[in-house]
N, C-alpha and C. Protein backbone atom coordinates (compact mmCIF):
# COMPACT_ATOMS: atom_id res chain seq x y z
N UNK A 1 10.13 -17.81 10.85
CA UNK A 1 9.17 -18.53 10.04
C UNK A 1 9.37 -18.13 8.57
N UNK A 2 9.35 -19.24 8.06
CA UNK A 2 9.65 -18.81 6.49
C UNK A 2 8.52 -18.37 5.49
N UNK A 3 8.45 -17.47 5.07
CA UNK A 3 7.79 -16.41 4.44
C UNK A 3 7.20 -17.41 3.24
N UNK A 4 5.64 -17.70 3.20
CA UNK A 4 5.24 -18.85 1.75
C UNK A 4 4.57 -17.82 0.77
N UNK A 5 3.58 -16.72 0.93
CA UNK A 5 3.13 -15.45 0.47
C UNK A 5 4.36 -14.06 0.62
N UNK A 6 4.52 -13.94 -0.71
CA UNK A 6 5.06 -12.65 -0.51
C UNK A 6 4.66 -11.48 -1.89
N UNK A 7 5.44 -10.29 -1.48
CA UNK A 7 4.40 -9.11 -2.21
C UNK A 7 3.28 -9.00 -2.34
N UNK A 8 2.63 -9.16 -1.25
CA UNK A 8 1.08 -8.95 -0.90
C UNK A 8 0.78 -8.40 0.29
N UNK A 9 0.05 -7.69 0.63
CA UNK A 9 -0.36 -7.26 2.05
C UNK A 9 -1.15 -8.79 2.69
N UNK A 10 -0.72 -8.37 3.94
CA UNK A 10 -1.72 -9.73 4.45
C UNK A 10 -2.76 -9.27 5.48
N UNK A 11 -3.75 -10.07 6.00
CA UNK A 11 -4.74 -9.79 6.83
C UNK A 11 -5.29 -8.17 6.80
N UNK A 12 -5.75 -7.97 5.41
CA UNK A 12 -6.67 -7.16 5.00
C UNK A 12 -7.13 -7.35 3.56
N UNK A 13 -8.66 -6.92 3.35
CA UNK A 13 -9.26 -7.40 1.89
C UNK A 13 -8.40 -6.17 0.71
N UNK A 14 -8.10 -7.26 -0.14
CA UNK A 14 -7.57 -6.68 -1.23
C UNK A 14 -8.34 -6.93 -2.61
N UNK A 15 -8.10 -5.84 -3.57
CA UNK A 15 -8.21 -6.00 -4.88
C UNK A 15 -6.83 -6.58 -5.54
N UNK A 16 -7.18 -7.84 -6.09
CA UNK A 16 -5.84 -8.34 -6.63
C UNK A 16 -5.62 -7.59 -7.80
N UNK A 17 -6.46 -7.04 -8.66
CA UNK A 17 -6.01 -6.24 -9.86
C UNK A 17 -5.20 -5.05 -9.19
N UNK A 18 -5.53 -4.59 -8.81
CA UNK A 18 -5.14 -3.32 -7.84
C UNK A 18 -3.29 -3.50 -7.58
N UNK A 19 -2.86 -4.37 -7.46
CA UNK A 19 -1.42 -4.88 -6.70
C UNK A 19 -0.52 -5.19 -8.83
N UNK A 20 -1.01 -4.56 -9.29
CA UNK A 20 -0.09 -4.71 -10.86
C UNK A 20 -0.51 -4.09 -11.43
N UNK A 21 0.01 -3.17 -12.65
CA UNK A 21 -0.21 -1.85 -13.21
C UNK A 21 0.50 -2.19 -14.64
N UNK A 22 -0.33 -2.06 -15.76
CA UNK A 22 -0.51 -1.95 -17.08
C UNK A 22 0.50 -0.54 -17.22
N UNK A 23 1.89 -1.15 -18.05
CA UNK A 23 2.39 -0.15 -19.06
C UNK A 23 2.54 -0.63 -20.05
N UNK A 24 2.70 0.52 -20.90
CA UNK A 24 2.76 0.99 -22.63
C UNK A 24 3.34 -0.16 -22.77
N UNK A 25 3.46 -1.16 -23.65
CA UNK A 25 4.05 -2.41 -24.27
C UNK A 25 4.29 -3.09 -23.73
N UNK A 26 4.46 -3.46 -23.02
CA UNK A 26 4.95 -4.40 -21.76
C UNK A 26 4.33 -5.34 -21.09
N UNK A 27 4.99 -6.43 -20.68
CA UNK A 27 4.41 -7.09 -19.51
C UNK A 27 4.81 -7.42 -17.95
N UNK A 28 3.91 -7.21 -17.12
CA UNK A 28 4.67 -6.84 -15.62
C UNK A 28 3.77 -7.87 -14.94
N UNK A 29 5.08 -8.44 -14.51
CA UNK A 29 4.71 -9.78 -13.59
C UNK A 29 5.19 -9.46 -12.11
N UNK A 30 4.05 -10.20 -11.08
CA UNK A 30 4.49 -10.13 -9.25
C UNK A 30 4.09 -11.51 -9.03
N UNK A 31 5.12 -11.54 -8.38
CA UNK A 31 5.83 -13.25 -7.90
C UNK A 31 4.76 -13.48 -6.80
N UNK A 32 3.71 -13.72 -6.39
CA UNK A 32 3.04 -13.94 -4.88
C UNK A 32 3.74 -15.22 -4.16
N UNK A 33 4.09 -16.50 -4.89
CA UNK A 33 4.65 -17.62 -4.02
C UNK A 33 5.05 -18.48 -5.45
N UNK A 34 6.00 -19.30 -4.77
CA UNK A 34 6.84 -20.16 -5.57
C UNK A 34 7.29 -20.53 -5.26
N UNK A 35 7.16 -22.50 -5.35
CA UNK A 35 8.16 -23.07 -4.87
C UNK A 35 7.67 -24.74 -5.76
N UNK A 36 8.12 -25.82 -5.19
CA UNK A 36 8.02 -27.03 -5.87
C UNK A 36 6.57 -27.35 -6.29
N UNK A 37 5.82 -26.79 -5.59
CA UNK A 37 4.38 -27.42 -5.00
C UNK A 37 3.44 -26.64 -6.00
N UNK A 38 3.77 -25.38 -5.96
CA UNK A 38 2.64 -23.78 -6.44
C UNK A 38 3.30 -23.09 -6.88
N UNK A 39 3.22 -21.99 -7.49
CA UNK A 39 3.30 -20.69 -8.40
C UNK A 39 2.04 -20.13 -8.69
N UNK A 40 2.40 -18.56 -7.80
CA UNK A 40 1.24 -17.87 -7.82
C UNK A 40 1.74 -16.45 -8.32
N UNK A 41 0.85 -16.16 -9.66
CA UNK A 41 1.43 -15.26 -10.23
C UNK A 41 0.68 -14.10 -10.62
N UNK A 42 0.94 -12.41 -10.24
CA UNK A 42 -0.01 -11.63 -11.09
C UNK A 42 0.78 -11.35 -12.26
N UNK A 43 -0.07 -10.94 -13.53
CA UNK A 43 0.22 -10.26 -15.07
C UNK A 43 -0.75 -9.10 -14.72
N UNK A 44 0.29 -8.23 -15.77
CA UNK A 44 -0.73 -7.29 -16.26
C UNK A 44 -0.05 -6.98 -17.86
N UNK A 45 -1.12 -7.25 -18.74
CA UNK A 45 -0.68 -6.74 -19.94
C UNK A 45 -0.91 -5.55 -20.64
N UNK A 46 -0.36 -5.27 -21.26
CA UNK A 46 -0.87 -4.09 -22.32
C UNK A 46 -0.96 -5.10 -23.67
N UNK A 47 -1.98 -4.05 -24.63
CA UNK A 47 -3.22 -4.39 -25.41
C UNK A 47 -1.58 -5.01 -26.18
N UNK A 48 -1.95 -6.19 -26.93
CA UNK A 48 -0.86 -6.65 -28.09
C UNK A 48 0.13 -7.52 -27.28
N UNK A 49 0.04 -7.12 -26.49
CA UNK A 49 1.01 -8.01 -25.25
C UNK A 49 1.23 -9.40 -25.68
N UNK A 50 1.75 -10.40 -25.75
CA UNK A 50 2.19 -12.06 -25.51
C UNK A 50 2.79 -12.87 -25.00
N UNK A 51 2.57 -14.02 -24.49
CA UNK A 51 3.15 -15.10 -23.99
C UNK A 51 3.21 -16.26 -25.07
N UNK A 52 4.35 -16.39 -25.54
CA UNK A 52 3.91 -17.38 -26.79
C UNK A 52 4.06 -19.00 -26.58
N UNK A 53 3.92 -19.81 -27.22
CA UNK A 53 3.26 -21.26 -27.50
C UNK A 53 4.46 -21.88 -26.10
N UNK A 54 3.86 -22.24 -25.24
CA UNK A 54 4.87 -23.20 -24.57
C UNK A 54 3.99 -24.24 -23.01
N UNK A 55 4.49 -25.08 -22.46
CA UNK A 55 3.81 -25.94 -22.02
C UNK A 55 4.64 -25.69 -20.78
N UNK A 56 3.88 -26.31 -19.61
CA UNK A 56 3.83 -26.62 -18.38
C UNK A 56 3.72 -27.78 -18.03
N UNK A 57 4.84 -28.04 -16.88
CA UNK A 57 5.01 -29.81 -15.75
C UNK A 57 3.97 -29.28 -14.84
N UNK A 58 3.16 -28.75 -14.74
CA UNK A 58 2.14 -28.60 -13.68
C UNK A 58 0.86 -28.20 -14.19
N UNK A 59 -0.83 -28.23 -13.70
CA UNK A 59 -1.78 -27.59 -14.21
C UNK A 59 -1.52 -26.36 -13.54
N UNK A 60 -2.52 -25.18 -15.09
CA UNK A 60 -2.16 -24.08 -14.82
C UNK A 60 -3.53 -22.84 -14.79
N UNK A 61 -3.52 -22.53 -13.96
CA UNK A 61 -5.25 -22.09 -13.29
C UNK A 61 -5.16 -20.55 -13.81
N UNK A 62 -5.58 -19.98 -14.86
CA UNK A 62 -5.47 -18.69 -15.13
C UNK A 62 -6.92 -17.67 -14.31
N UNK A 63 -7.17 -16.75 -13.80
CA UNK A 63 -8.25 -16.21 -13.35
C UNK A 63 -7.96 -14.62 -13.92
N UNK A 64 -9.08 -14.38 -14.98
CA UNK A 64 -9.06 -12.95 -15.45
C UNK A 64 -9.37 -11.91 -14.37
N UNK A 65 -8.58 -10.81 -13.91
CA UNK A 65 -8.94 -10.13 -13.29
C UNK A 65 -9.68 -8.58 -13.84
N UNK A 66 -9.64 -8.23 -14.76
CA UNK A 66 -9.67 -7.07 -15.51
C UNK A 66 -9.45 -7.34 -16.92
N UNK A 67 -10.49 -7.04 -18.01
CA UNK A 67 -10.18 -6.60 -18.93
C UNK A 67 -10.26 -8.09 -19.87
N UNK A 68 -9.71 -8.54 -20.91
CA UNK A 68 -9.72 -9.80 -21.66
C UNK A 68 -9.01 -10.38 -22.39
N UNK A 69 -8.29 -11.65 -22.37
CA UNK A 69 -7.26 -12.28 -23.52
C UNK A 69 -7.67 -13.13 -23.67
N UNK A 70 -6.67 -13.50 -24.95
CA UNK A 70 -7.29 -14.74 -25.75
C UNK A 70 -6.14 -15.77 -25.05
N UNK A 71 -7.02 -17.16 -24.37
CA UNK A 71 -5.98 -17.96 -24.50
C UNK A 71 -6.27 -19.55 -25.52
N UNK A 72 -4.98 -19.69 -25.96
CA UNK A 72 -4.76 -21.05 -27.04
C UNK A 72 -4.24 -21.92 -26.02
N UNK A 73 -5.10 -22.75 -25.84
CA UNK A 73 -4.73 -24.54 -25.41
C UNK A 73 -5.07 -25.79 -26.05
N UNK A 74 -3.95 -26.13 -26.18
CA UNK A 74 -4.07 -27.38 -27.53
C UNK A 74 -4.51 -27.29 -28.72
N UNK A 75 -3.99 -26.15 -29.11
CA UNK A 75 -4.65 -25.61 -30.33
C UNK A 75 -5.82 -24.89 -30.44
N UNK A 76 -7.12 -24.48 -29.04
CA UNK A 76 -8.21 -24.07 -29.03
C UNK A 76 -8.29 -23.02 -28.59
N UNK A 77 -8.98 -21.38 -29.21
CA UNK A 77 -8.81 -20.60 -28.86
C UNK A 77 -9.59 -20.03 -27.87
N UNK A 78 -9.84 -19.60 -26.73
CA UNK A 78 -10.61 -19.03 -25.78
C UNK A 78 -10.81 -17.03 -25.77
N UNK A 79 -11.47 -16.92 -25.44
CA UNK A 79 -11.75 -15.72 -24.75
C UNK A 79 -12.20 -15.21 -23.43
N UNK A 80 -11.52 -15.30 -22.46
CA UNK A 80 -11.32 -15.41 -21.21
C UNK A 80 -11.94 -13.82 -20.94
N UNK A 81 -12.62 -13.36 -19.82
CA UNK A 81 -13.18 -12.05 -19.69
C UNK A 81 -13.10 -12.31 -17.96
N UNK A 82 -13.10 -10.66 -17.15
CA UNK A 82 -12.99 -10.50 -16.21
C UNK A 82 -13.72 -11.35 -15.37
N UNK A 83 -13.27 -11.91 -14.56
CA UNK A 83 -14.05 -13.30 -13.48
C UNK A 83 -14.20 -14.57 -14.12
N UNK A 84 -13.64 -15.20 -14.86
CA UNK A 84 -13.60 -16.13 -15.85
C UNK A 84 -12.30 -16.77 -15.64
N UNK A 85 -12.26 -17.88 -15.44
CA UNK A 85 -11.26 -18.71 -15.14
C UNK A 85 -11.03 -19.83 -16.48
N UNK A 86 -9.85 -20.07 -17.02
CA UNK A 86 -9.51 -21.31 -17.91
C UNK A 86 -7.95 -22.15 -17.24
N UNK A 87 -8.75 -23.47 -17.04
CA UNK A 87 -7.42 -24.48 -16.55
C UNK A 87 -6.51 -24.89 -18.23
N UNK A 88 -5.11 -24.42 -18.41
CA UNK A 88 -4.32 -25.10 -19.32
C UNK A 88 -3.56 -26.44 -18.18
N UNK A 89 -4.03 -27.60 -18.73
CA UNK A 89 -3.49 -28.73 -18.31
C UNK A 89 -2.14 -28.85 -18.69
N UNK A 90 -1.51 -29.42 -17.41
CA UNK A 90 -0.03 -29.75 -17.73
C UNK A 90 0.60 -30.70 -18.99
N UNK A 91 1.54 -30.45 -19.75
CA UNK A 91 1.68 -30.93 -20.89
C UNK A 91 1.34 -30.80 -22.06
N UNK A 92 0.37 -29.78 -22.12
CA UNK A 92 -0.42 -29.32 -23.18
C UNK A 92 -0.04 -27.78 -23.48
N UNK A 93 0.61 -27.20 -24.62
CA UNK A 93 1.04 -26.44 -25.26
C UNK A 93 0.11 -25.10 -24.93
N UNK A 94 0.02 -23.97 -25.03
CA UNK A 94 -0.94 -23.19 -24.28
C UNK A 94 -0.19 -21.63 -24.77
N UNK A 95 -0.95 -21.01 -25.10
CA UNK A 95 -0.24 -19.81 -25.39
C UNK A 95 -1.23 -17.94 -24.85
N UNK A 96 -0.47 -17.01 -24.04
CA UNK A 96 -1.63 -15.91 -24.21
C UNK A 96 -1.46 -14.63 -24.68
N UNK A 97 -2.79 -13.96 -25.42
CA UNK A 97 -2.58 -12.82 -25.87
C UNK A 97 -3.31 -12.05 -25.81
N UNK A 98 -2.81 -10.35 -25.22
CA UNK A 98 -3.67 -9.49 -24.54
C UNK A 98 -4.48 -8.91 -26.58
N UNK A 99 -6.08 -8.97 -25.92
CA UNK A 99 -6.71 -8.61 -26.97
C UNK A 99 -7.32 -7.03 -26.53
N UNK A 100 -6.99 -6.67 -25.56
CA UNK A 100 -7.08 -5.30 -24.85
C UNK A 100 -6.37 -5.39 -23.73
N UNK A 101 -5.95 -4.40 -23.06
CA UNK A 101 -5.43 -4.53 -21.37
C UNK A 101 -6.12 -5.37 -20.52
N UNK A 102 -4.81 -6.45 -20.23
CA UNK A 102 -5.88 -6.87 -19.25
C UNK A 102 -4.66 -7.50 -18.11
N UNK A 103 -5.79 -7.61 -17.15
CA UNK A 103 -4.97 -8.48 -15.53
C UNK A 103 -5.54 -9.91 -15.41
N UNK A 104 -4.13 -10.40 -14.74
CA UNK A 104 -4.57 -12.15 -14.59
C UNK A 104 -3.76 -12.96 -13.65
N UNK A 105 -4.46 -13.49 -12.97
CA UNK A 105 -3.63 -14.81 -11.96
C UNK A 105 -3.03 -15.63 -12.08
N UNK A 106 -2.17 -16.29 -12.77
CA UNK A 106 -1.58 -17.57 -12.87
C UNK A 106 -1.37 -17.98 -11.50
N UNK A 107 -2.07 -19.71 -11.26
CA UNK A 107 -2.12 -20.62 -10.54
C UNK A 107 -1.24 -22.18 -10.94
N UNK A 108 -0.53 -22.07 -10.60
CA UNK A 108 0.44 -23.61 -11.06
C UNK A 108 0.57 -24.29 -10.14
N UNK A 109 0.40 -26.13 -10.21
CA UNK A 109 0.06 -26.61 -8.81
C UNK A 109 1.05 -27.95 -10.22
N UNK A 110 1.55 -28.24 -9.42
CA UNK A 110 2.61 -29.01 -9.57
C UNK A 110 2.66 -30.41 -9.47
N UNK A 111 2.85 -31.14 -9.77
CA UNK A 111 2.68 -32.67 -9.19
C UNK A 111 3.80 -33.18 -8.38
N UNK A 112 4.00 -34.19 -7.74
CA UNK A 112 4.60 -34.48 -6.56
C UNK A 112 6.36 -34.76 -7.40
């Protein structure tokens, strides 16, 4: 059977912050699934951290897990905080930046 979740424990409750770890400058990404359909992604940033200005063929479901960044979509700036979710719509320019350490989900759902 072909494996659709991976790097995750399965059939037990998890802390998703817990599964990615904040270093000094950096940004550290875990692949959970990927393929035509979805992209499921953890971040963890350190404070200053960035993802700069670029757009997505799919909507893109961010869920703060820890901590807070700023995200820019379509030019509008947000402040996203732990349990706080912002959709960047596909086609629309979108950019993020850690304003302290923080953890986050990327959700990408693709169109046919």
């Amino acid at each position: 059977m072909k494996q659709i979740l991976k790097n995750i424990p399965k059939n037990e409750v998890l802390n998703l912050s817990d599964l990615v770890e904040i270093h000094p400058g950096q940004i550290i990404s875990k692949t959970l699934a990927q393929n035509d359909k979805v992209s499921i992604t953890l971040f963890a940033f350190d404070e200053g951290e960035e993802i700069g200005a670029h757009d997505s063929t799919g909507d893109a479901m961010a869920t703060v897990l820890d901590g807070k960044g700023r995200f820019s979509v379509g030019g509008k700036e947000h402040i996203v905080k732990a349990g706080e979710t912002i959709v960047m719509p596909a086609g629309i320019e979108h950019s993020i930046f850690a304003i302290e350490p923080f953890k986050w989900m990327l959700t990408v759902v693709f169109p046919k």
